[in-house]
Protein backbone atom coordinates (compact mmCIF):
# COMPACT_ATOMS: atom_id res chain seq x y z
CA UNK A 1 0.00 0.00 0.00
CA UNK A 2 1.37 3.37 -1.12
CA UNK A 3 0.79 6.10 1.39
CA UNK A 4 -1.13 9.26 -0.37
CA UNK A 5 -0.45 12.83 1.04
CA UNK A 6 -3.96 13.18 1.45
CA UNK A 7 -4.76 10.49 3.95
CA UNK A 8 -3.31 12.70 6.61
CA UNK A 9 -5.55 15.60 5.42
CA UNK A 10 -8.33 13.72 4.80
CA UNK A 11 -8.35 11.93 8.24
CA UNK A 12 -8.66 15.88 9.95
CA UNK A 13 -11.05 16.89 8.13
CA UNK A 14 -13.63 13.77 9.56
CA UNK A 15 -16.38 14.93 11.20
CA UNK A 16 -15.84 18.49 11.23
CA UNK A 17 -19.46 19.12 10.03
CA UNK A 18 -18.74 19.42 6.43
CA UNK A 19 -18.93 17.26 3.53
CA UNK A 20 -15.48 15.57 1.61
CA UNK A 21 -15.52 15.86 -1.90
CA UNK A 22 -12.56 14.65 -3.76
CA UNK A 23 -12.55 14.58 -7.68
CA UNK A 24 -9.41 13.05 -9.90
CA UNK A 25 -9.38 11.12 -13.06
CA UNK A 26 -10.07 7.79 -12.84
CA UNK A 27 -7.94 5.28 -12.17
CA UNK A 28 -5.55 7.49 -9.82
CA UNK A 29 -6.91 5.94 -6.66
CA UNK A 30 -9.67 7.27 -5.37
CA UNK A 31 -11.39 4.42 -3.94
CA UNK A 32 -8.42 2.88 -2.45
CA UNK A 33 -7.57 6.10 -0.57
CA UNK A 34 -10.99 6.14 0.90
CA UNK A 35 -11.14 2.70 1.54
CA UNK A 36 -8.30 3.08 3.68
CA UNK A 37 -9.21 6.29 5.41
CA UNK A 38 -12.07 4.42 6.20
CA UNK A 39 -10.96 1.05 7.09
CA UNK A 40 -11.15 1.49 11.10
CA UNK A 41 -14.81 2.35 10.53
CA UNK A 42 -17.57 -0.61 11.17
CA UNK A 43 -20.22 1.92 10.61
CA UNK A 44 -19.88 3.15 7.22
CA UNK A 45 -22.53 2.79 3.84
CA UNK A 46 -21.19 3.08 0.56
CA UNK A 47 -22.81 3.30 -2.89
CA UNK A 48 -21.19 3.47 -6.02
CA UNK A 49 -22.50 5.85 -8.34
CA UNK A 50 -21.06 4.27 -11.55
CA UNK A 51 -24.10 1.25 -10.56
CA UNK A 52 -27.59 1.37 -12.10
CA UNK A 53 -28.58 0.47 -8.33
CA UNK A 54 -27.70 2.90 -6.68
CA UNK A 55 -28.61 5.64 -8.89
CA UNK A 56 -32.27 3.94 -8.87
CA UNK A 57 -31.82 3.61 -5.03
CA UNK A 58 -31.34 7.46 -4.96
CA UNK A 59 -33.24 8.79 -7.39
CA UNK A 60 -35.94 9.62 -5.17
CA UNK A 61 -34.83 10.11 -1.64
CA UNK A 62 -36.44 12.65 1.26
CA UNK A 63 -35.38 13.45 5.02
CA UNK A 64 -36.64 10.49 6.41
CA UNK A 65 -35.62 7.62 3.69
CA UNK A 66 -31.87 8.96 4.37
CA UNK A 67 -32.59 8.49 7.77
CA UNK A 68 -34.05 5.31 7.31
CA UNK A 69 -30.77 4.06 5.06
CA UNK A 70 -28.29 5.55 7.14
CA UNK A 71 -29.24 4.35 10.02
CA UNK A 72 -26.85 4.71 12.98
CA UNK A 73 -23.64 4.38 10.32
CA UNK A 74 -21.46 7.59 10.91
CA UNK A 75 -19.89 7.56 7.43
CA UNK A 76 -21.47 7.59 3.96
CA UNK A 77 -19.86 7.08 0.95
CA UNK A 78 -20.76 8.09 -2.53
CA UNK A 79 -18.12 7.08 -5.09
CA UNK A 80 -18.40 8.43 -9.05
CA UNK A 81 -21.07 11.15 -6.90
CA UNK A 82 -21.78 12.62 -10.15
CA UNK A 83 -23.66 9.68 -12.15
CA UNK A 84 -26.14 10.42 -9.85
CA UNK A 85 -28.69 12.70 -10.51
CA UNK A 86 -29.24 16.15 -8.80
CA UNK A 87 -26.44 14.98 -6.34
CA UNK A 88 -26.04 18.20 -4.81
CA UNK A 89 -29.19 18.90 -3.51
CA UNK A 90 -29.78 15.20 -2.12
CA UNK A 91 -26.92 15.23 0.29
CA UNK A 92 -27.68 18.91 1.01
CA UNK A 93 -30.50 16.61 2.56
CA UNK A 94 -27.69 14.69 4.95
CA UNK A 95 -25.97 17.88 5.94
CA UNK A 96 -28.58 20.07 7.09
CA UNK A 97 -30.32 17.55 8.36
CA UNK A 98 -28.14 14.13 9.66
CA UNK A 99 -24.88 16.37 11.16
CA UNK A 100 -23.41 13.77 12.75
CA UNK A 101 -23.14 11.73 9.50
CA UNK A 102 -19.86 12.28 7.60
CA UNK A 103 -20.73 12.74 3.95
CA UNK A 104 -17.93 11.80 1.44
CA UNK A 105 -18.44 12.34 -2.34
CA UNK A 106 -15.84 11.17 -4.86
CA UNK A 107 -16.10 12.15 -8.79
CA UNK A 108 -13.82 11.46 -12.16
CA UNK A 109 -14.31 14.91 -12.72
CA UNK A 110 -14.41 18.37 -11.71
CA UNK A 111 -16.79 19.97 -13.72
CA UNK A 112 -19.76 17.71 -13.16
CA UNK A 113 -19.07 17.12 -9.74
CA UNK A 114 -18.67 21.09 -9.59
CA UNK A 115 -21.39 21.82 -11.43
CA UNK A 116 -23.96 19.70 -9.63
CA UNK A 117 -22.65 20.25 -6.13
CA UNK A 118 -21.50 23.70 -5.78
CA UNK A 119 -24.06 25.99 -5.41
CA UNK A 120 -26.37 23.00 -2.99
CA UNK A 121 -23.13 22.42 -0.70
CA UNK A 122 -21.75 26.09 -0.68
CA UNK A 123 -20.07 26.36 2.76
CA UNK A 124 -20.62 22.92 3.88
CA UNK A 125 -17.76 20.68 2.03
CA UNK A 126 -14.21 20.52 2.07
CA UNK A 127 -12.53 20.01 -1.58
CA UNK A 128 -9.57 18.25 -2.84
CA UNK A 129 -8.08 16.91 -5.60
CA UNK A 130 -6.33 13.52 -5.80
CA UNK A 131 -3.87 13.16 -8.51
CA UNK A 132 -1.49 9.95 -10.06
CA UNK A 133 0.89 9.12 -7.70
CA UNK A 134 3.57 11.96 -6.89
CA UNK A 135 7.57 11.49 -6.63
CA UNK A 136 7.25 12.76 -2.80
CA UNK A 137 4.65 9.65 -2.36
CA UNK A 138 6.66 7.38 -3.80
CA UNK A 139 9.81 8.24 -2.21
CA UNK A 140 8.31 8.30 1.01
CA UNK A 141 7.18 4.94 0.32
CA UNK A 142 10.46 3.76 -0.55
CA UNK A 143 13.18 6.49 -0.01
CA UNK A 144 14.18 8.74 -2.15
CA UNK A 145 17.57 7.40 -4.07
CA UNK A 146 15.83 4.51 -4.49
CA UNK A 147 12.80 6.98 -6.42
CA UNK A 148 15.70 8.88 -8.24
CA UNK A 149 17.09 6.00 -9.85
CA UNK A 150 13.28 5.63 -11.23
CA UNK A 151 13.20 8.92 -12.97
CA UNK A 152 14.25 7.63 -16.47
CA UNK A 153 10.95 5.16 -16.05
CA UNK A 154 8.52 7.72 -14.17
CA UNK A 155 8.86 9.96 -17.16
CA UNK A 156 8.16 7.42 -19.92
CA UNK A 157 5.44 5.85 -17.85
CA UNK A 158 3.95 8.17 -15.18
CA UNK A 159 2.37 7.74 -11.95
CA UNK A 160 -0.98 6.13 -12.56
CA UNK A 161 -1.05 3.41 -9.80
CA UNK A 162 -1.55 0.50 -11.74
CA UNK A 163 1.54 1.91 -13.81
CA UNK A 164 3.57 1.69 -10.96
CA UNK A 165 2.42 -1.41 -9.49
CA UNK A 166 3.17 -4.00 -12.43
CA UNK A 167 6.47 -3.28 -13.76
CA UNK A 168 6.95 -4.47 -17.07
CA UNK A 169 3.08 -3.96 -17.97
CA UNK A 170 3.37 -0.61 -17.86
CA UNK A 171 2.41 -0.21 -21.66
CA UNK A 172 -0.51 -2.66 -21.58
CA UNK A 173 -1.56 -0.68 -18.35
CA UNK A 174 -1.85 2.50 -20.01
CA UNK A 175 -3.40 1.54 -23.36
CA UNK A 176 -6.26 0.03 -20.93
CA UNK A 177 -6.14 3.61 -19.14
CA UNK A 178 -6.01 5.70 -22.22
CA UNK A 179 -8.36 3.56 -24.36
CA UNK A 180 -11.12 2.66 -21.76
CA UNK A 181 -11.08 5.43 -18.79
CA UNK A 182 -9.31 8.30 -19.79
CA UNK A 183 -12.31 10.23 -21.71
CA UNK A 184 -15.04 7.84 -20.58
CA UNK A 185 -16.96 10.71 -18.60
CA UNK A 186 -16.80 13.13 -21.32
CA UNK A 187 -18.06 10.83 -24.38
CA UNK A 188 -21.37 9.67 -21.97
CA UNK A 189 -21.98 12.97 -20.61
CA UNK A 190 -21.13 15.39 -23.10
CA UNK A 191 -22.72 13.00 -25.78
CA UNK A 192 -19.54 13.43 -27.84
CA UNK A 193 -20.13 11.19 -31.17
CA UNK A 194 -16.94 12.42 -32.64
CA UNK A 195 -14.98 10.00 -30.40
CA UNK A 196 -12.19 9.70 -32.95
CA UNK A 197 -11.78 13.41 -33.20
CA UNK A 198 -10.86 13.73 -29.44
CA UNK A 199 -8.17 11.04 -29.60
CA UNK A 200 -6.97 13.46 -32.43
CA UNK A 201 -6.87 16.13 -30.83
CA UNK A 202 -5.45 14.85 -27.04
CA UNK A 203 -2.47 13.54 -29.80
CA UNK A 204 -1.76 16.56 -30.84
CA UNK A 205 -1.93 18.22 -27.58
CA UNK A 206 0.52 15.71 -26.84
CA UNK A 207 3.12 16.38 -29.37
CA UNK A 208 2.92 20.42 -28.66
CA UNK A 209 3.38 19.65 -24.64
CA UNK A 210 5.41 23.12 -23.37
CA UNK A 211 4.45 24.67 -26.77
CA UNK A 212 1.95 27.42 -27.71
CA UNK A 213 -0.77 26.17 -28.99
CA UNK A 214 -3.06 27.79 -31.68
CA UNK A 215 -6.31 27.09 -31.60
CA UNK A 216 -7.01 27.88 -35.21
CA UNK A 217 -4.59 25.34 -36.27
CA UNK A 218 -5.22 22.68 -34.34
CA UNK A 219 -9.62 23.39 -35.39
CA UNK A 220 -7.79 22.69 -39.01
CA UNK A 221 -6.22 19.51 -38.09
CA UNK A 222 -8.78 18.08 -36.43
CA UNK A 223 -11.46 19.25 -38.40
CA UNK A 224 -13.76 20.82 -36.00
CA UNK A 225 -14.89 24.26 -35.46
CA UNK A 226 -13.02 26.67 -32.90
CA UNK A 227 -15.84 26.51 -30.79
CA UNK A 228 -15.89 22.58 -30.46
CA UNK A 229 -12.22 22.58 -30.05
CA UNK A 230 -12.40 24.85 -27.44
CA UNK A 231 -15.07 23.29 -25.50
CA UNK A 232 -13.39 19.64 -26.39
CA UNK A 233 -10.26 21.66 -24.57
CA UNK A 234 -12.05 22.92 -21.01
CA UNK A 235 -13.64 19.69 -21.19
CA UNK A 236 -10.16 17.40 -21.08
CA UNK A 237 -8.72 20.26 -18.58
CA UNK A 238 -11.74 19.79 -16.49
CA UNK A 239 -11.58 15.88 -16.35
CA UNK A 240 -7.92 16.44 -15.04
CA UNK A 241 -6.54 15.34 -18.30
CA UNK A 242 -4.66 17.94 -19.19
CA UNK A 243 -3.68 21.90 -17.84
CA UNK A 244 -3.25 25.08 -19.04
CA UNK A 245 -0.89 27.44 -18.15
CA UNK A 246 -1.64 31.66 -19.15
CA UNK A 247 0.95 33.72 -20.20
CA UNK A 248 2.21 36.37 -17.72
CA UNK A 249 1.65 39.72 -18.83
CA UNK A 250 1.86 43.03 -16.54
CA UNK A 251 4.23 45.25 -17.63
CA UNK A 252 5.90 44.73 -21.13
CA UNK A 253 3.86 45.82 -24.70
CA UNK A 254 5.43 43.12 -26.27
CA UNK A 255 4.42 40.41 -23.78
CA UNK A 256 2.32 37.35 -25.36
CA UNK A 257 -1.02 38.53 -23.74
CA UNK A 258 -3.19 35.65 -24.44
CA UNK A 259 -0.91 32.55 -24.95
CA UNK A 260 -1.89 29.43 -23.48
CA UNK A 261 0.61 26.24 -23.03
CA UNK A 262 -0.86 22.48 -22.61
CA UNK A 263 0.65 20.02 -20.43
CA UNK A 264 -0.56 16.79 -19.29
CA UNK A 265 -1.04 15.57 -15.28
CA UNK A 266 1.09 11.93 -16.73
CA UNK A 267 3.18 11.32 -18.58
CA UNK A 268 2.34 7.98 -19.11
CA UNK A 269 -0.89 9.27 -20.83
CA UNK A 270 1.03 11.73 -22.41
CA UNK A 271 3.64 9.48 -24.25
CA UNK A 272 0.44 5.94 -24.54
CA UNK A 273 -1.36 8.56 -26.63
CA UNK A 274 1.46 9.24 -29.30
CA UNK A 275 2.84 5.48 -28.69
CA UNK A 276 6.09 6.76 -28.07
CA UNK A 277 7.31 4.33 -24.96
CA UNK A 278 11.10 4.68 -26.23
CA UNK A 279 13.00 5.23 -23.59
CA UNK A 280 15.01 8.82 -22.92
CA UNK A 281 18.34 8.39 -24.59
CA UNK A 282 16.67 7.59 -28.28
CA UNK A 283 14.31 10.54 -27.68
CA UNK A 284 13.68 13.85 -29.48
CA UNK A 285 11.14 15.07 -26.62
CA UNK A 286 12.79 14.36 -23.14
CA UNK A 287 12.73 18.20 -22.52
CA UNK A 288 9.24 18.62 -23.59
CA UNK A 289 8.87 15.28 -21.00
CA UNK A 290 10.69 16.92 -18.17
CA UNK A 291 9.33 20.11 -18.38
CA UNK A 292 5.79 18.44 -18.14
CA UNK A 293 7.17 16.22 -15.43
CA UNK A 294 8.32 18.67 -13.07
CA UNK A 295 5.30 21.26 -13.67
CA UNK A 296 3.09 18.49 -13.01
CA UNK A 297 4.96 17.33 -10.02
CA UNK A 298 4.53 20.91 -8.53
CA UNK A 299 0.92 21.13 -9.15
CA UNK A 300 0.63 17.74 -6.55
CA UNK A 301 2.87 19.30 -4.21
CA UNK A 302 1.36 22.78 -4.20
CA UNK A 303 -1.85 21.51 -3.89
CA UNK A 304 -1.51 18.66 -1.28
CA UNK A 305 1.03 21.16 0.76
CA UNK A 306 -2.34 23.51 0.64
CA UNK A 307 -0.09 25.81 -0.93
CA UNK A 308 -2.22 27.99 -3.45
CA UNK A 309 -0.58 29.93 -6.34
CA UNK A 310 -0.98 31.56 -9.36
CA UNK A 311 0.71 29.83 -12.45
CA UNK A 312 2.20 30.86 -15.35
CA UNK A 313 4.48 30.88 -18.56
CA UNK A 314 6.54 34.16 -20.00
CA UNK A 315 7.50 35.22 -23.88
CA UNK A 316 7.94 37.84 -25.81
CA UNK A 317 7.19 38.50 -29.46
CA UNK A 318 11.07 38.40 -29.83
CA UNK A 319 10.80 35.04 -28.24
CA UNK A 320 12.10 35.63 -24.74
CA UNK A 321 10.67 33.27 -22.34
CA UNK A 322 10.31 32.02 -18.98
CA UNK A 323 9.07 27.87 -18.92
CA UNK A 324 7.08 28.35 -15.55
CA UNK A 325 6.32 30.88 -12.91
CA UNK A 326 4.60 30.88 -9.98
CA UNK A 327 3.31 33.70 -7.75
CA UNK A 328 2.42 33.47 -4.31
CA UNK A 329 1.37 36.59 -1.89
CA UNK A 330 2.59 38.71 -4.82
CA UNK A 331 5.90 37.15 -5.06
CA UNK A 332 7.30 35.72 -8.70
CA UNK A 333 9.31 32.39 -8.43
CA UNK A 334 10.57 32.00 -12.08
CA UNK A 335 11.91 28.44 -13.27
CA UNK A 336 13.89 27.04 -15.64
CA UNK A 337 14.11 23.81 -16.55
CA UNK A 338 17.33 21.95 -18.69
CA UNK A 339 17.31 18.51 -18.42
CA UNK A 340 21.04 18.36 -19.30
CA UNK A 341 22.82 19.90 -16.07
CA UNK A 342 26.07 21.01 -17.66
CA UNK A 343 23.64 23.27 -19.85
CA UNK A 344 23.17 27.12 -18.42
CA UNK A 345 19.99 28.84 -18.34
CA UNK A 346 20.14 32.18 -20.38
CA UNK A 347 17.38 34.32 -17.95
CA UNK A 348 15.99 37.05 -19.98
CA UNK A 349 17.73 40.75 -19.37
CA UNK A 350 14.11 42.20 -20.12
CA UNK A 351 12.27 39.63 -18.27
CA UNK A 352 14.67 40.93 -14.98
CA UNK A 353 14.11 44.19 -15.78
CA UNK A 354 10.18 43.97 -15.59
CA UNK A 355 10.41 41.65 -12.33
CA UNK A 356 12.91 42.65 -10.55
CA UNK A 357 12.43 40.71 -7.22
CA UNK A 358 11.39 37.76 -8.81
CA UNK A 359 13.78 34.47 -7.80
CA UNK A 360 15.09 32.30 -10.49
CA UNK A 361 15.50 28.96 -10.41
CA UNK A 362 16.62 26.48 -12.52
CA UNK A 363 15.94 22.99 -12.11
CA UNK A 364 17.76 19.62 -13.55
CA UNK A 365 18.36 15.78 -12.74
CA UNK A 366 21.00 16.57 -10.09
CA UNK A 367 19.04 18.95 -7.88
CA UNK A 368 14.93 18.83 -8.57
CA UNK A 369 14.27 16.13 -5.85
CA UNK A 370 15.48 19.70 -3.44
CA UNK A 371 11.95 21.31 -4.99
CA UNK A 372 9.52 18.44 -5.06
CA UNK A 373 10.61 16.98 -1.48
């Protein structure tokens, strides 16, 4: 059993009169992290949203039938919450009404889940995110030379649990993730017939990783509208597929003012979607790979640290450019990031004139385990 950072955070938040709700893609563990934040509990119901059962068992449901159901358990579970109908204003039900009962809601994705919960639990849940399994997790679980030595695999593969767990099916793993999980949520809910036009465009999403993209061009390539590419866009961000990172822009005319970068949460995905599981040394992309690697990497820790920034990427029209910043309390943490250690970082004269009392960093094999530790 790998530990997850949010076990510990999870645990004290039970029974503080709120509800848990805790979205991630599938297949990053969800249901095993409850199960064992859970597993000292006798008293505990559990439904699973994804089952025609339960969504008949709680398609009609008042005050007293929860009562009824509940009974004297102190924890209820609802797993894939947002398969069910109206979810929101059901276990609005349970926390007005049954405070004693700990209400935890898991869902694939955020904008559903969001969507149907929000505005019914306002003020009365706790959120978080679980993502693929993070370096810190795993060398925790291990120690951390032990994870180093796994960083040629990690960023070939990724994270995704199952990944990690059966060396030497990694591959076969992930073509089950990618081909029956990954976008499972957004072809049943969305109604998305086009099915093949979403694999096209996650592809080449995947082959501009750390690049600009355009959505004209890629609406030409895939041959959908702007609009549908767009929405096909928030839709894979909002499934915790993919991120996007805005371009900074404060001070500078010729600043890129509304440039958007792509990366993925995995790897893995990332590199099963192209089918390119070579590994690093007869590669034209490993600094495409370990750019995404690390940015991803800080997203986990920022976010299960409780650390909240603002994130971003830098370039000029002549090119100049920052690969990632961050900004916290109105500080700027600029970093670079060379995957070849003997190669210097050029930082941007103009970019240090603009933001002055912004730290630099650059990051590499021989020092990033300092940052994500």
């Amino acid at each position: 059993m790998i530990g997850r950072k949010l076990n510990k955070i999870l645990t004290n938040r039970l029974f503080t009169g709120k509800a848990i709700v805790l979205t991630g893609a599938r297949q990053v563990g969800k249901t095993t992290l409850l199960r064992e934040l859970i597993h000292s509990f006798d008293d505990v119901l559990w439904f699973n949203g994804d089952e025609l059962g339960t969504r008949t068992l709680l398609q009609d449901v008042s005050v007293e039938k929860f009562r009824s159901m509940i009974g004297s358990k102190k924890i209820m579970v609802v797993d894939e919450a947002q398969r069910i109908e109206n979810i929101g204003l059901k276990m609005k039900l349970i926390t007005d009404n049954l405070p004693d009962v700990q209400l935890i809601l898991t869902g694939s994705s955020s904008f559903d889940l969001a969507n149907r919960i929000n505005e019914p639990l306002t003020g009365r849940k706790w959120e978080y995110t679980l993502f693929p399994l993070s370096f810190s997790e795993l060398a925790e679980n291990t120690n951390p030379f032990e994870e180093i030595k796994h960083l040629p695999i990690r960023l070939v593969y990724g994270y995704y649990p199952d990944v990690v767990t059966h060396p030497g099916d990694e591959q076969e793993v992930l073509k089950q993730i990618t081909n029956s999980y990954l976008y499972k949520d957004i072809l049943e809910w969305e109604r998305i017939k086009k099915s093949d036009k979403l694999v096209r465009l996650l592809q080449l999403l995947a082959f501009q990783v750390g690049s600009e993209v355009s959505l004209n061009e890629l609406s030409r390539q895939v041959e959908l509208d702007k609009n549908t590419v767009e929405k096909y866009i928030t839709l894979l961000e909002q499934t915790l597929i993919i991120f996007r990172l805005p371009s900074l822009s404060r001070n500078l005319r010729n600043e890129l003012k509304a440039a958007r970068k792509i990366y993925f949460y995995d790897n893995g995905v990332r590199n099963a979607l192209i089918n390119n599981f070579n590994d690093l040394a007869l590669r034209d992309d490993v600094g495409a790979l370990w750019e995404n690697w690390v940015i991803s990497e800080l997203i986990k820790k920022r976010h299960y640290d409780r650390k909240f920034v603002n994130r971003y990427f830098w370039r000029t029209t002549q090119q100049q450019e920052i690969d990632y910043i961050e900004e916290a309390d109105g500080v700027l943490t600029a970093y670079e990031f060379k995957w070849n250690p003997k190669k210097k970082a050029k930082i941007s004269r103009t970019f240090l004139s603009a933001y002055p009392n912004t730290e630099i960093r650059t990051i590499h094999p021989d020092n990033f385990y300092t940052l994500l530790l």
